[in-house]
PDB file of N, CA and C in Angstrom:
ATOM      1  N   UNK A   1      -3.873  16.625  -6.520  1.00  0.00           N
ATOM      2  CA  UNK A   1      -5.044  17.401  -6.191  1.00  0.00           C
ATOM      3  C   UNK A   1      -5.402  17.164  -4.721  1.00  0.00           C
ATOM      4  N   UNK A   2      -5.964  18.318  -4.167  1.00  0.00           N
ATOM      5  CA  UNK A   2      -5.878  18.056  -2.591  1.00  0.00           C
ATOM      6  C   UNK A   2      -7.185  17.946  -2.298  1.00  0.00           C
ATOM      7  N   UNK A   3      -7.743  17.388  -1.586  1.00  0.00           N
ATOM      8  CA  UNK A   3      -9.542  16.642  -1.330  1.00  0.00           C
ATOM      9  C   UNK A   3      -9.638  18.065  -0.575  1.00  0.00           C
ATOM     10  N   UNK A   4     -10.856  18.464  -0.383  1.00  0.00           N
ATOM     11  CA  UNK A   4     -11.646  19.213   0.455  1.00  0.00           C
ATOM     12  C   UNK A   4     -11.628  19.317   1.711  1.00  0.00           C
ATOM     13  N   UNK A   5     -12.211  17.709   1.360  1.00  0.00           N
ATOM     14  CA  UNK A   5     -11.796  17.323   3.137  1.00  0.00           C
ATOM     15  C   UNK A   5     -10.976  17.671   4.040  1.00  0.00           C
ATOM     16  N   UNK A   6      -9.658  17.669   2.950  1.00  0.00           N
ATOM     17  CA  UNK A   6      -8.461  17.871   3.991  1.00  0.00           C
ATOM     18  C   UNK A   6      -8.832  19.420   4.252  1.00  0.00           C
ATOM     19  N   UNK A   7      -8.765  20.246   3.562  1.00  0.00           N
ATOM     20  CA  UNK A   7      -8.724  21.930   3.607  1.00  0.00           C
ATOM     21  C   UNK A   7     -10.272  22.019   4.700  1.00  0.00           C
ATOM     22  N   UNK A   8     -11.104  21.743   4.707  1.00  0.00           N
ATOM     23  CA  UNK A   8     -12.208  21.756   5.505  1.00  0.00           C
ATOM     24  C   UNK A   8     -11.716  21.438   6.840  1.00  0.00           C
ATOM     25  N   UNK A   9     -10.977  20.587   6.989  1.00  0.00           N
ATOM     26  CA  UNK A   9     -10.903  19.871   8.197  1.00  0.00           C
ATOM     27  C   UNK A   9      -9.930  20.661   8.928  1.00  0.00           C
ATOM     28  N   UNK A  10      -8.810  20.702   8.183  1.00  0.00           N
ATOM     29  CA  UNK A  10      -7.981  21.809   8.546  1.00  0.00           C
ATOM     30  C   UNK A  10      -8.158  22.757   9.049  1.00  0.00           C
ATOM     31  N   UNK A  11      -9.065  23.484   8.561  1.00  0.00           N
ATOM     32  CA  UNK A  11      -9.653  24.668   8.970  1.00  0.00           C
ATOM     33  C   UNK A  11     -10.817  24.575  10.366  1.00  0.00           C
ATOM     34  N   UNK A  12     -11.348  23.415  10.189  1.00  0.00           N
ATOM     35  CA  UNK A  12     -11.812  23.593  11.831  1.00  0.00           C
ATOM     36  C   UNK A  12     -10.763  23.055  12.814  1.00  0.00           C
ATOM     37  N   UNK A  13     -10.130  22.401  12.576  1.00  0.00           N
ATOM     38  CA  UNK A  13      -8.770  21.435  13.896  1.00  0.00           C
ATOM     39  C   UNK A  13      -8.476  23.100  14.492  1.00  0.00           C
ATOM     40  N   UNK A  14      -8.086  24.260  13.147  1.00  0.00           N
ATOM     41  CA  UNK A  14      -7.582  25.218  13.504  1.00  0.00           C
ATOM     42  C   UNK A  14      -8.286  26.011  14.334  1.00  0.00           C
ATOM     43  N   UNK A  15     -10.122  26.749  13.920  1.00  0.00           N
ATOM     44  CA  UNK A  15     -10.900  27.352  14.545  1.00  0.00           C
ATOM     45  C   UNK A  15     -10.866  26.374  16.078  1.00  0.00           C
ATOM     46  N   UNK A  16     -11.031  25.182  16.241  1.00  0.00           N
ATOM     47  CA  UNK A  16     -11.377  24.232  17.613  1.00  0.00           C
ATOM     48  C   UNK A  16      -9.902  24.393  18.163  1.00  0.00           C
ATOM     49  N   UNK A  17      -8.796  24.672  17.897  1.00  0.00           N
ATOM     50  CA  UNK A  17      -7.901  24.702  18.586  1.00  0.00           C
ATOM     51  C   UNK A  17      -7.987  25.790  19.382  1.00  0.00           C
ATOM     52  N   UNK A  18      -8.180  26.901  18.350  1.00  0.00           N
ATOM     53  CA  UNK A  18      -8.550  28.620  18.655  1.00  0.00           C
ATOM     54  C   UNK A  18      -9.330  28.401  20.049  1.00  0.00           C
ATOM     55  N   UNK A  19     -10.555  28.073  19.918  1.00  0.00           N
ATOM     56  CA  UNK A  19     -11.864  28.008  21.055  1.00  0.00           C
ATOM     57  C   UNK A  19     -11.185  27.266  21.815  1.00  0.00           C
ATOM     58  N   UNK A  20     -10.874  26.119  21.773  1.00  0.00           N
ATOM     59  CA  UNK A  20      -9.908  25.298  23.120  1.00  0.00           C
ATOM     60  C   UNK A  20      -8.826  26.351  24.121  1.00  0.00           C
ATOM     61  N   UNK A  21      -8.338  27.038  23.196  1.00  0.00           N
ATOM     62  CA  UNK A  21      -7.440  27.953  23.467  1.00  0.00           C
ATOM     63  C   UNK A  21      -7.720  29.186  24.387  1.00  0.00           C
ATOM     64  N   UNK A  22      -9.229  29.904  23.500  1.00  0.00           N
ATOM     65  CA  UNK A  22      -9.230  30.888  24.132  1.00  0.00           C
ATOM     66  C   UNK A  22     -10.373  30.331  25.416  1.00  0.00           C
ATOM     67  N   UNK A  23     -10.963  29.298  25.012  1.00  0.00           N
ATOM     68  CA  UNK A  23     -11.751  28.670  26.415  1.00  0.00           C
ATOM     69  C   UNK A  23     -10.818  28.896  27.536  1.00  0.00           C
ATOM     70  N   UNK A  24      -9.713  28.214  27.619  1.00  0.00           N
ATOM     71  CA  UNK A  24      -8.939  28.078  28.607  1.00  0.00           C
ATOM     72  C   UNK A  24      -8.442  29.527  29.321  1.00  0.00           C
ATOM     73  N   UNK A  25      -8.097  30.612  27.883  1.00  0.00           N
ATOM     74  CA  UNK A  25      -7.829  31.644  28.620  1.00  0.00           C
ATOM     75  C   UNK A  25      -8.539  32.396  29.383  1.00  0.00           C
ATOM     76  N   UNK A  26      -9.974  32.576  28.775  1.00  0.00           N
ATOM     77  CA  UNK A  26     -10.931  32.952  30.026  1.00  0.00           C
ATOM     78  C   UNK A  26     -11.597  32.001  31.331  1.00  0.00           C
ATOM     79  N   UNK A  27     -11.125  30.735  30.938  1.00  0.00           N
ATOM     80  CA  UNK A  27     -11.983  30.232  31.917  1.00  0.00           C
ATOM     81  C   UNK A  27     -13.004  29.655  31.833  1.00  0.00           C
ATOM     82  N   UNK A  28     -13.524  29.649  30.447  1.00  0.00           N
ATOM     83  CA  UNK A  28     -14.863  28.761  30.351  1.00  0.00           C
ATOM     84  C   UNK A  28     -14.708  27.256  29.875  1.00  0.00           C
ATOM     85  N   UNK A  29     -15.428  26.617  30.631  1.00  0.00           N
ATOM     86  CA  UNK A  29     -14.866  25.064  30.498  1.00  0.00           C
ATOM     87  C   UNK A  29     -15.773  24.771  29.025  1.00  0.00           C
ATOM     88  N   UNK A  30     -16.675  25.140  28.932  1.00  0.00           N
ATOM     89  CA  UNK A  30     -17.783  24.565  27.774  1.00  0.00           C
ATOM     90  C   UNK A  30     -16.877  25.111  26.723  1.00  0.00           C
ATOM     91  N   UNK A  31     -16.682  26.356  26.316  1.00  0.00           N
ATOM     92  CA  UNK A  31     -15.934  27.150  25.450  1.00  0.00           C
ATOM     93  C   UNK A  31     -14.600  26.036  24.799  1.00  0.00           C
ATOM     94  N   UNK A  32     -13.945  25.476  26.213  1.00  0.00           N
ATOM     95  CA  UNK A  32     -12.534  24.878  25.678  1.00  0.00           C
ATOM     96  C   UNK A  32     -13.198  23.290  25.440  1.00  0.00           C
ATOM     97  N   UNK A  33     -14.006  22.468  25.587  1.00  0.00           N
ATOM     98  CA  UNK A  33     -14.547  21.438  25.768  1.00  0.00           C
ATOM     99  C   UNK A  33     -14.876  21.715  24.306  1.00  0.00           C
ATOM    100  N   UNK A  34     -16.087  22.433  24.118  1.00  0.00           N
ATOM    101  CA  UNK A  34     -16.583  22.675  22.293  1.00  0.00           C
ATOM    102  C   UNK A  34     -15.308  22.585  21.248  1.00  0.00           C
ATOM    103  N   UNK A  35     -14.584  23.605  21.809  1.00  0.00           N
ATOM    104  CA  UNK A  35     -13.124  24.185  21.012  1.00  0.00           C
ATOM    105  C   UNK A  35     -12.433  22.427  20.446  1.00  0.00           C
ATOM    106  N   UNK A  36     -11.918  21.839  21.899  1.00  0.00           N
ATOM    107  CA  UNK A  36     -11.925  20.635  21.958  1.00  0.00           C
ATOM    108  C   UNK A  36     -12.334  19.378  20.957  1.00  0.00           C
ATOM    109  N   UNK A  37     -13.582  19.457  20.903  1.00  0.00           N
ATOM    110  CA  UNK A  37     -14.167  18.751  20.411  1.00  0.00           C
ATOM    111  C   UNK A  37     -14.527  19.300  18.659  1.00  0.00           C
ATOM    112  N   UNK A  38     -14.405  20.347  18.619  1.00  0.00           N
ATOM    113  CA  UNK A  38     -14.414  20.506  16.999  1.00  0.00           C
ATOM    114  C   UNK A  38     -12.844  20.190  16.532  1.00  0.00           C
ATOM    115  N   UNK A  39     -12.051  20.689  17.718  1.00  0.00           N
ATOM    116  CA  UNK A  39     -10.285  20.035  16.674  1.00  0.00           C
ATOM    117  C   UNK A  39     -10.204  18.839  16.779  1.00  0.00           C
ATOM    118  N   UNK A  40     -11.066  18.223  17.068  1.00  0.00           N
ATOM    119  CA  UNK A  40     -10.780  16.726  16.634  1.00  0.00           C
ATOM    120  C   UNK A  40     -11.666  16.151  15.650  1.00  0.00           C
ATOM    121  N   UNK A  41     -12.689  16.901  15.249  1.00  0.00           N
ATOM    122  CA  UNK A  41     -13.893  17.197  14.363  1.00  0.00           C
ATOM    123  C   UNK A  41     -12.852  17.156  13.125  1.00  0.00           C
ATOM    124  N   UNK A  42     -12.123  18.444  13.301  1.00  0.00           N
ATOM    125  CA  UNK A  42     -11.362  18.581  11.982  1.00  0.00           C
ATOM    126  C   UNK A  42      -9.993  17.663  11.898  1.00  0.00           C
ATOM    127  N   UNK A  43      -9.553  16.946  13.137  1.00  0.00           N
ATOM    128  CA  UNK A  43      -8.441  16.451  13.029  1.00  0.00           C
ATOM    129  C   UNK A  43      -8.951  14.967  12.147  1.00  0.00           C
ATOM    130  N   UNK A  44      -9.833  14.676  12.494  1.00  0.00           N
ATOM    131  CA  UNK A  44     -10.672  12.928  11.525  1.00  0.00           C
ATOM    132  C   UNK A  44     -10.655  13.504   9.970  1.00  0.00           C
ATOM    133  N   UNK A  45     -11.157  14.832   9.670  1.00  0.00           N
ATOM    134  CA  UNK A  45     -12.027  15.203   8.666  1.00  0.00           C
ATOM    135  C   UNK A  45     -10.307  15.216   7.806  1.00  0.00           C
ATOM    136  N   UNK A  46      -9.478  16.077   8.245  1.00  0.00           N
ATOM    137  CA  UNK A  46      -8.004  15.996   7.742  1.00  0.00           C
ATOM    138  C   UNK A  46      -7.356  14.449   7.545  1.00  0.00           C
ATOM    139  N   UNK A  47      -7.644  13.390   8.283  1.00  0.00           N
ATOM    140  CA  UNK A  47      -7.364  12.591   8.236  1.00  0.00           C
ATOM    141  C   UNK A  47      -8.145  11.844   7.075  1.00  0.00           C
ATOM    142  N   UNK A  48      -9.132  12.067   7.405  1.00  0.00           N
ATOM    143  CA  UNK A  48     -10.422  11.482   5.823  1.00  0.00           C
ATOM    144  C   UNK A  48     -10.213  11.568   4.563  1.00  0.00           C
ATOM    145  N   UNK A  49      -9.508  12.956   4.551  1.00  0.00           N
ATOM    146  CA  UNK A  49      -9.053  13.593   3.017  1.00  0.00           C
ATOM    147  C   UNK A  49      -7.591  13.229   2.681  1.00  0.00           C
ATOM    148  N   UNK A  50      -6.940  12.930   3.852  1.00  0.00           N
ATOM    149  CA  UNK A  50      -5.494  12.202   3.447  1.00  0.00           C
ATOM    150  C   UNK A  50      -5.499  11.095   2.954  1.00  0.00           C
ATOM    151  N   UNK A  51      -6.752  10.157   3.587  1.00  0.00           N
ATOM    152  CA  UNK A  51      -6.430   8.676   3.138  1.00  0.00           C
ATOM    153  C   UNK A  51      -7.524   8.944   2.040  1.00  0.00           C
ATOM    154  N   UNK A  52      -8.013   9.790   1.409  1.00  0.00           N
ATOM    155  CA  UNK A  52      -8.746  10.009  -0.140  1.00  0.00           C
ATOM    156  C   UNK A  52      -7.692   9.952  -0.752  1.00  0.00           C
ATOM    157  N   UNK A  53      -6.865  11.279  -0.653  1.00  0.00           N
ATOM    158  CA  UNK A  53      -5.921  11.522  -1.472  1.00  0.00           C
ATOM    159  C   UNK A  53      -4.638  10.294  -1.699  1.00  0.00           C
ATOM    160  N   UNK A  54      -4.927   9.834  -0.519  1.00  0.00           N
ATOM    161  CA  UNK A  54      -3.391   8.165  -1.064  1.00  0.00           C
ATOM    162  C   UNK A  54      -4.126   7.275  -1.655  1.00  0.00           C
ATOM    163  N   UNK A  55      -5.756   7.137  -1.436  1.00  0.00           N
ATOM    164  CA  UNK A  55      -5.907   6.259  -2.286  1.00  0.00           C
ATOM    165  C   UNK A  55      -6.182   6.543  -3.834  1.00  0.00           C
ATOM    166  N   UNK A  56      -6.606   7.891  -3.890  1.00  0.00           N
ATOM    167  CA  UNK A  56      -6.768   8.430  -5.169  1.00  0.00           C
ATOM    168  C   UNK A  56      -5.085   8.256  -6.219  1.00  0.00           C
ATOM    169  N   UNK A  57      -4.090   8.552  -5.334  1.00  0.00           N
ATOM    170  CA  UNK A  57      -2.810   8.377  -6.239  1.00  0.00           C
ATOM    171  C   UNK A  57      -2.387   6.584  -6.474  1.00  0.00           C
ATOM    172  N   UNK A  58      -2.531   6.383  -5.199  1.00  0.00           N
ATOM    173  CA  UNK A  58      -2.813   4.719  -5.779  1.00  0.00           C
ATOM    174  C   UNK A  58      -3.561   4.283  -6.994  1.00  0.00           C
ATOM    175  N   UNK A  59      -4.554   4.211  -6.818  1.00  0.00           N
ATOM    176  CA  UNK A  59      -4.943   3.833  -8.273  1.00  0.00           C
ATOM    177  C   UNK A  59      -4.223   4.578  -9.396  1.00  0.00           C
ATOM    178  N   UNK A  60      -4.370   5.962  -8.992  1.00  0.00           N
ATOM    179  CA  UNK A  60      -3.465   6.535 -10.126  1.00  0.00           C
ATOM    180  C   UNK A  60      -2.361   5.837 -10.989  1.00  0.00           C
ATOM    181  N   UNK A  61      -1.828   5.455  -9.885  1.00  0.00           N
ATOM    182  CA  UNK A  61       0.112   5.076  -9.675  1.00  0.00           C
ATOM    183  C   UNK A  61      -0.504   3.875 -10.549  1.00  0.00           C
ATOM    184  N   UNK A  62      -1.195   2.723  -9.728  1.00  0.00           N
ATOM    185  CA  UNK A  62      -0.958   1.382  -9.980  1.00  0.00           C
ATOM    186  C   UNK A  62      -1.477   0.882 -11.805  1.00  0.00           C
ATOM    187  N   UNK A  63      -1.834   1.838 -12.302  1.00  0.00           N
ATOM    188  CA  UNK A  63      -1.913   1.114 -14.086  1.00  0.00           C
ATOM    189  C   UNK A  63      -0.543   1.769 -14.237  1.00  0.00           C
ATOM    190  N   UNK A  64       0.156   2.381 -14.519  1.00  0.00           N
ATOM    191  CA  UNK A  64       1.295   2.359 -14.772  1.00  0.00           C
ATOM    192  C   UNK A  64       2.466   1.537 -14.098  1.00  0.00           C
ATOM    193  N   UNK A  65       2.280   0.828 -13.032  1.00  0.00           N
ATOM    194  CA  UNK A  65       3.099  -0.105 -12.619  1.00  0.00           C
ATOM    195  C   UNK A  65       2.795  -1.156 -13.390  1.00  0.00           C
ATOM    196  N   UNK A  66       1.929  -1.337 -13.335  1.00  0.00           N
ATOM    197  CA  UNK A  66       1.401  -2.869 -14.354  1.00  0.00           C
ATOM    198  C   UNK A  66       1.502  -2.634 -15.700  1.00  0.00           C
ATOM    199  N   UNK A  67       1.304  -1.478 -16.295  1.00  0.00           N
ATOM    200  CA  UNK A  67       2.301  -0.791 -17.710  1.00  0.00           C
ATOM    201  C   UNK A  67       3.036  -1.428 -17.398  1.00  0.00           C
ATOM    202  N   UNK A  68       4.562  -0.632 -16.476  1.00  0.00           N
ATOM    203  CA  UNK A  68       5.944  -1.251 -16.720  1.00  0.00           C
ATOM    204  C   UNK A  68       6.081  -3.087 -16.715  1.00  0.00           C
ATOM    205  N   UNK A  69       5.441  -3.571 -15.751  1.00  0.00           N
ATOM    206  CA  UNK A  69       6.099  -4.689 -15.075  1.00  0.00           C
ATOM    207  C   UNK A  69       5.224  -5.723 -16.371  1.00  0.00           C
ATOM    208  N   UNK A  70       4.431  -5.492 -17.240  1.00  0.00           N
ATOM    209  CA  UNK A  70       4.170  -6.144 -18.461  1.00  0.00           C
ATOM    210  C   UNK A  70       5.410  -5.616 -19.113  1.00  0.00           C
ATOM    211  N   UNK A  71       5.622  -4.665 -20.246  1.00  0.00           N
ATOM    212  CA  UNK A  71       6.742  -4.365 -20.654  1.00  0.00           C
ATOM    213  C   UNK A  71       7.764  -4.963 -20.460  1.00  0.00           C
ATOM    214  N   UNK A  72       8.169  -4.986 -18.851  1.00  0.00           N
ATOM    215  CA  UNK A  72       9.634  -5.709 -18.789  1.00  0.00           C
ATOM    216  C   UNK A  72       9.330  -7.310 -18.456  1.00  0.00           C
ATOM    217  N   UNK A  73       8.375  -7.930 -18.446  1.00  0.00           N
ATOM    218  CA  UNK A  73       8.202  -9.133 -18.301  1.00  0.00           C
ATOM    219  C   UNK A  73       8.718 -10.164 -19.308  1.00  0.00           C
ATOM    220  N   UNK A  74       8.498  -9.489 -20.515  1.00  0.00           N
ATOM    221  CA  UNK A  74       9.082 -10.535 -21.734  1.00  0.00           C
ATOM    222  C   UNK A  74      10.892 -10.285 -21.913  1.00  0.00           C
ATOM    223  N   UNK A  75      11.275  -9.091 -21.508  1.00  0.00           N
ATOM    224  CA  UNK A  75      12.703  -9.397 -21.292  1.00  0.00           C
ATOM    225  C   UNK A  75      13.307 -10.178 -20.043  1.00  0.00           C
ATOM    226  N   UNK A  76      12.444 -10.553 -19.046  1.00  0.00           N
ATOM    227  CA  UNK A  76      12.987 -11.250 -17.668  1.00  0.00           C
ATOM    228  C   UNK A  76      12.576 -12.323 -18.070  1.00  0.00           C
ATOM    229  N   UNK A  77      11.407 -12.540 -18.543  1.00  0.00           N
ATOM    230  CA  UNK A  77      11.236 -14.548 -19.389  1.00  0.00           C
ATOM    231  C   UNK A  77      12.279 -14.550 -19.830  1.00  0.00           C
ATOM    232  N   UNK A  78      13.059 -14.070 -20.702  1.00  0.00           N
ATOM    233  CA  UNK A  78      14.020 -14.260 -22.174  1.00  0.00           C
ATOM    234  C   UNK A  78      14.667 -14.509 -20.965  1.00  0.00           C
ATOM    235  N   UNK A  79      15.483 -13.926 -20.296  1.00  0.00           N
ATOM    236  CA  UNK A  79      17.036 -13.448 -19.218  1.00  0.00           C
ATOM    237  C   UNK A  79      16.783 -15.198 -18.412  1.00  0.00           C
ATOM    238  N   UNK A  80      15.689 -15.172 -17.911  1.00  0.00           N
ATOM    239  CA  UNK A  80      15.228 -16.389 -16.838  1.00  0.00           C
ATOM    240  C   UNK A  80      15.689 -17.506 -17.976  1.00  0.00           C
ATOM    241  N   UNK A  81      14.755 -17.648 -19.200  1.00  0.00           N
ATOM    242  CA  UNK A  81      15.046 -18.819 -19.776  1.00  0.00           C
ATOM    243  C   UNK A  81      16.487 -19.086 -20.433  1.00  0.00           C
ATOM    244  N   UNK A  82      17.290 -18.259 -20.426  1.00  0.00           N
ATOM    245  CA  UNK A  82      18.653 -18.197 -20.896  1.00  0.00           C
ATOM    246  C   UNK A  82      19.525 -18.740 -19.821  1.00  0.00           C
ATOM    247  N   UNK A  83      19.330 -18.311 -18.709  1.00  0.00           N
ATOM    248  CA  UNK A  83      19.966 -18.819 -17.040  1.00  0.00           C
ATOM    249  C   UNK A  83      19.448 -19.956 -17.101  1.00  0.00           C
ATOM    250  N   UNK A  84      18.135 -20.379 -17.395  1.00  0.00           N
ATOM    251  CA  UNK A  84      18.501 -21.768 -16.754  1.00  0.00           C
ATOM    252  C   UNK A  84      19.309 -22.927 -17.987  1.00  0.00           C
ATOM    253  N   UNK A  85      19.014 -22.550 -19.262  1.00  0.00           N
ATOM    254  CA  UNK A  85      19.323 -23.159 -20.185  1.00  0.00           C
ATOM    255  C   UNK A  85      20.675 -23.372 -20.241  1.00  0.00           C
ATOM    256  N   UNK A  86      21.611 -22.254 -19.896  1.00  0.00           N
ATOM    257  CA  UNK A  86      22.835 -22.631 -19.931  1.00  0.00           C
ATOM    258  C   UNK A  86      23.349 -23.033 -18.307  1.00  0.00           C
ATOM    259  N   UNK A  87      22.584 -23.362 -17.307  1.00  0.00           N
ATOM    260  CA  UNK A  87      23.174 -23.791 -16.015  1.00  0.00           C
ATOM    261  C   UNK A  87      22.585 -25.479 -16.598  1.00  0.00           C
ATOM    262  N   UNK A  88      21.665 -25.566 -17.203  1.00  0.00           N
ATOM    263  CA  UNK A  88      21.511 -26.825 -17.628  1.00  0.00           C
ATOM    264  C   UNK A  88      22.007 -27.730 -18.465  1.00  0.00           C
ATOM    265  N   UNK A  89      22.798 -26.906 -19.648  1.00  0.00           N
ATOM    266  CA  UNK A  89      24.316 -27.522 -20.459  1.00  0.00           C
ATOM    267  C   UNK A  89      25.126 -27.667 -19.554  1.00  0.00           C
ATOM    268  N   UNK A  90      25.257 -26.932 -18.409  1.00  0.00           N
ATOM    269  CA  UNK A  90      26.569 -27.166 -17.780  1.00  0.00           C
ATOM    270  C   UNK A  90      26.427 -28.041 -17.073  1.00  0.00           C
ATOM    271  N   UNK A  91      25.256 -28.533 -16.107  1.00  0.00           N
ATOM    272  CA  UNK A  91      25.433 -29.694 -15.351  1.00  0.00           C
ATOM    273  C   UNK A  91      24.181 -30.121 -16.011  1.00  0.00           C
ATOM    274  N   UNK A  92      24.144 -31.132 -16.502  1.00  0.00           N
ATOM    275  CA  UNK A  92      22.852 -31.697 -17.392  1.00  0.00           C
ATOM    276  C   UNK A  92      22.340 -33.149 -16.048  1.00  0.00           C
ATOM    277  N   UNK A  93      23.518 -33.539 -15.776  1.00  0.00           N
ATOM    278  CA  UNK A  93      22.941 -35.048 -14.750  1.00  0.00           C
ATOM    279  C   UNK A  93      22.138 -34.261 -12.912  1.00  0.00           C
ATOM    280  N   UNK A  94      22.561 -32.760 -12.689  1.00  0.00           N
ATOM    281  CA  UNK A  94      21.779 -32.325 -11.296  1.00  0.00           C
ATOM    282  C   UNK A  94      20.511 -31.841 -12.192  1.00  0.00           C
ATOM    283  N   UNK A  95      20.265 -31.103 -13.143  1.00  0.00           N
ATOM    284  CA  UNK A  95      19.276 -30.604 -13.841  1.00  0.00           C
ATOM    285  C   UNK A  95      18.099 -31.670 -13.866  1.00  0.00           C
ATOM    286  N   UNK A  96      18.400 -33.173 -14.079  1.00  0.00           N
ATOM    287  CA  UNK A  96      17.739 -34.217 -14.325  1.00  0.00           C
ATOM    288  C   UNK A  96      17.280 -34.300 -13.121  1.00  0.00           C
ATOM    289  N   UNK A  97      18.217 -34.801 -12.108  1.00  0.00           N
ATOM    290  CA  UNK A  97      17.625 -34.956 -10.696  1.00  0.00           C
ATOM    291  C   UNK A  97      16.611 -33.762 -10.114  1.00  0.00           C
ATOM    292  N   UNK A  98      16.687 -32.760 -10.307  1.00  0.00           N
ATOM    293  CA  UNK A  98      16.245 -31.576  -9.974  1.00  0.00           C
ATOM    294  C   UNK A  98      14.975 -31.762 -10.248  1.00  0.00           C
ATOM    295  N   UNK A  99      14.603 -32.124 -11.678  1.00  0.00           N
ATOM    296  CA  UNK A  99      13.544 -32.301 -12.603  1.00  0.00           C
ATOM    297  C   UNK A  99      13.047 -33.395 -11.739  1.00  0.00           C
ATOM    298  N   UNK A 100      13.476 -34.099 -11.530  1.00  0.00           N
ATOM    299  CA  UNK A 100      12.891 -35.448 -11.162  1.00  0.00           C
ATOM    300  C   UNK A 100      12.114 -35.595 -10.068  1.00  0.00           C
ATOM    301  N   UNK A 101      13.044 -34.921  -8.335  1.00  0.00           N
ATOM    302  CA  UNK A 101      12.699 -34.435  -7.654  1.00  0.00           C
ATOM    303  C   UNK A 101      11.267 -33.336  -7.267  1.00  0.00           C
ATOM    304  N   UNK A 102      11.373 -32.652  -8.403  1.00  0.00           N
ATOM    305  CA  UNK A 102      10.384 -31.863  -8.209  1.00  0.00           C
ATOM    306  C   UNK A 102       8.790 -32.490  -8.666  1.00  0.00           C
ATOM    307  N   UNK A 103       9.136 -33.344  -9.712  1.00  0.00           N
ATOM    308  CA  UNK A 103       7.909 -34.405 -10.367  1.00  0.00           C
ATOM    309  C   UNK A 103       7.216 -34.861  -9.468  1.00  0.00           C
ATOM    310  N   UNK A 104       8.484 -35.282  -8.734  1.00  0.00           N
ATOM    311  CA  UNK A 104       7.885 -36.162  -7.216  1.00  0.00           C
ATOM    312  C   UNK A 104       6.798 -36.132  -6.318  1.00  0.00           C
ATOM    313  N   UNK A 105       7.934 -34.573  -6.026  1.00  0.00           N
ATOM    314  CA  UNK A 105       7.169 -33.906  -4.901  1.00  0.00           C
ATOM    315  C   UNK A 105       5.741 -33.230  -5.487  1.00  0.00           C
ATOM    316  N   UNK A 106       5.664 -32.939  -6.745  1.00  0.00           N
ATOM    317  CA  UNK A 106       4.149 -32.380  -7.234  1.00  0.00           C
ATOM    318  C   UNK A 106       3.101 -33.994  -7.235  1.00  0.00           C
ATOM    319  N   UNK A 107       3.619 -34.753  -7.443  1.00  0.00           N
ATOM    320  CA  UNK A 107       2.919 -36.067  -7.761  1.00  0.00           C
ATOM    321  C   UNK A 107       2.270 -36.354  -6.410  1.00  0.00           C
ATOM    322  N   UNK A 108       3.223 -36.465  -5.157  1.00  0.00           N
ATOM    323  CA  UNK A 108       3.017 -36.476  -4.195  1.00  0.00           C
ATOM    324  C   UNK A 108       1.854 -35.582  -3.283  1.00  0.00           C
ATOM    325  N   UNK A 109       1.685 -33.992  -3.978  1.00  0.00           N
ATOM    326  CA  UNK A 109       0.537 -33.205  -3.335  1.00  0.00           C
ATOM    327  C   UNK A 109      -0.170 -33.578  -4.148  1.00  0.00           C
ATOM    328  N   UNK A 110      -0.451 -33.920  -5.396  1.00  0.00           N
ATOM    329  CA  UNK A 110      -1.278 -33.744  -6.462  1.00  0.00           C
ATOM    330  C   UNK A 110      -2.410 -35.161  -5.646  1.00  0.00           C
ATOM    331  N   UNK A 111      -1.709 -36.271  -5.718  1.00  0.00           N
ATOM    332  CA  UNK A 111      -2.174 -37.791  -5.381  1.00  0.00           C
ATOM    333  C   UNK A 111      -2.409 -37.981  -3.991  1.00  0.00           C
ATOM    334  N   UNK A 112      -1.485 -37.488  -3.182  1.00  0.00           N
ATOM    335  CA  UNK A 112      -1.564 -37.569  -1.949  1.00  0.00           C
ATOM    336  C   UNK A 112      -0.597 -38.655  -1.630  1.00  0.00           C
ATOM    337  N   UNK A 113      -0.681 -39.178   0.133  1.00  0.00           N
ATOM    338  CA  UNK A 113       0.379 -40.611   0.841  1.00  0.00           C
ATOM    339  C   UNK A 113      -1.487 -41.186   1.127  1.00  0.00           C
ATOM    340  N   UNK A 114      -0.993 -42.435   0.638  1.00  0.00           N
ATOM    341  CA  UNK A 114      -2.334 -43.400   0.980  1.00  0.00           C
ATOM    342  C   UNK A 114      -1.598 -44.507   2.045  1.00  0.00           C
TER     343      UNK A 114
END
């Protein structure tokens, strides 16, 4: 759906281009200065209704991303906990160290160096 804004705005960038335009062709400085100054009137107002409209599809968009990425979350737990389970039969004595290592280093932010 297209905001107002944008079609409003549009439509003066276009009329202020017009007056800029025909200012210049006759010669009147106020004429192209006004002209001027309304196409940029409408060039913000176009711009206003664009960033409506991306944020309007954003939200749109974003519950259905978070639909999917729940959905596929319990098959990437399963996949994740299967990878590590069998890299951990296979080397069971780095798995330990790994484990161990990491204890450490949490113990270490958790407690702090005194």
């Amino acid at each position: 759906m297209v905001d107002t804004d944008r079609i409003v705005g549009g439509a003066k960038e276009f009329v202020g281009r017009a007056q800029g335009a025909a200012g210049d062709f006759v010669g009147s400085n106020r004429d192209s200065v006004e002209g001027r100054y309304r196409e940029a009137q409408g060039t913000a107002q176009n711009l206003y209704g664009q960033a409506k409209d991306t944020v309007r599809d954003v939200a749109d968009n974003a519950g259905s991303y978070a639909r999917d990425a729940y959905d596929r979350s319990g098959s990437y737990l399963r996949e994740g906990r299967e990878a590590v389970g069998s890299r951990v039969e296979e080397n069971p004595l780095i798995a330990l160290v790994l484990a161990g290592a990491v204890g450490y280093g949490l113990a270490l932010l958790l407690h702090g160096r005194r």
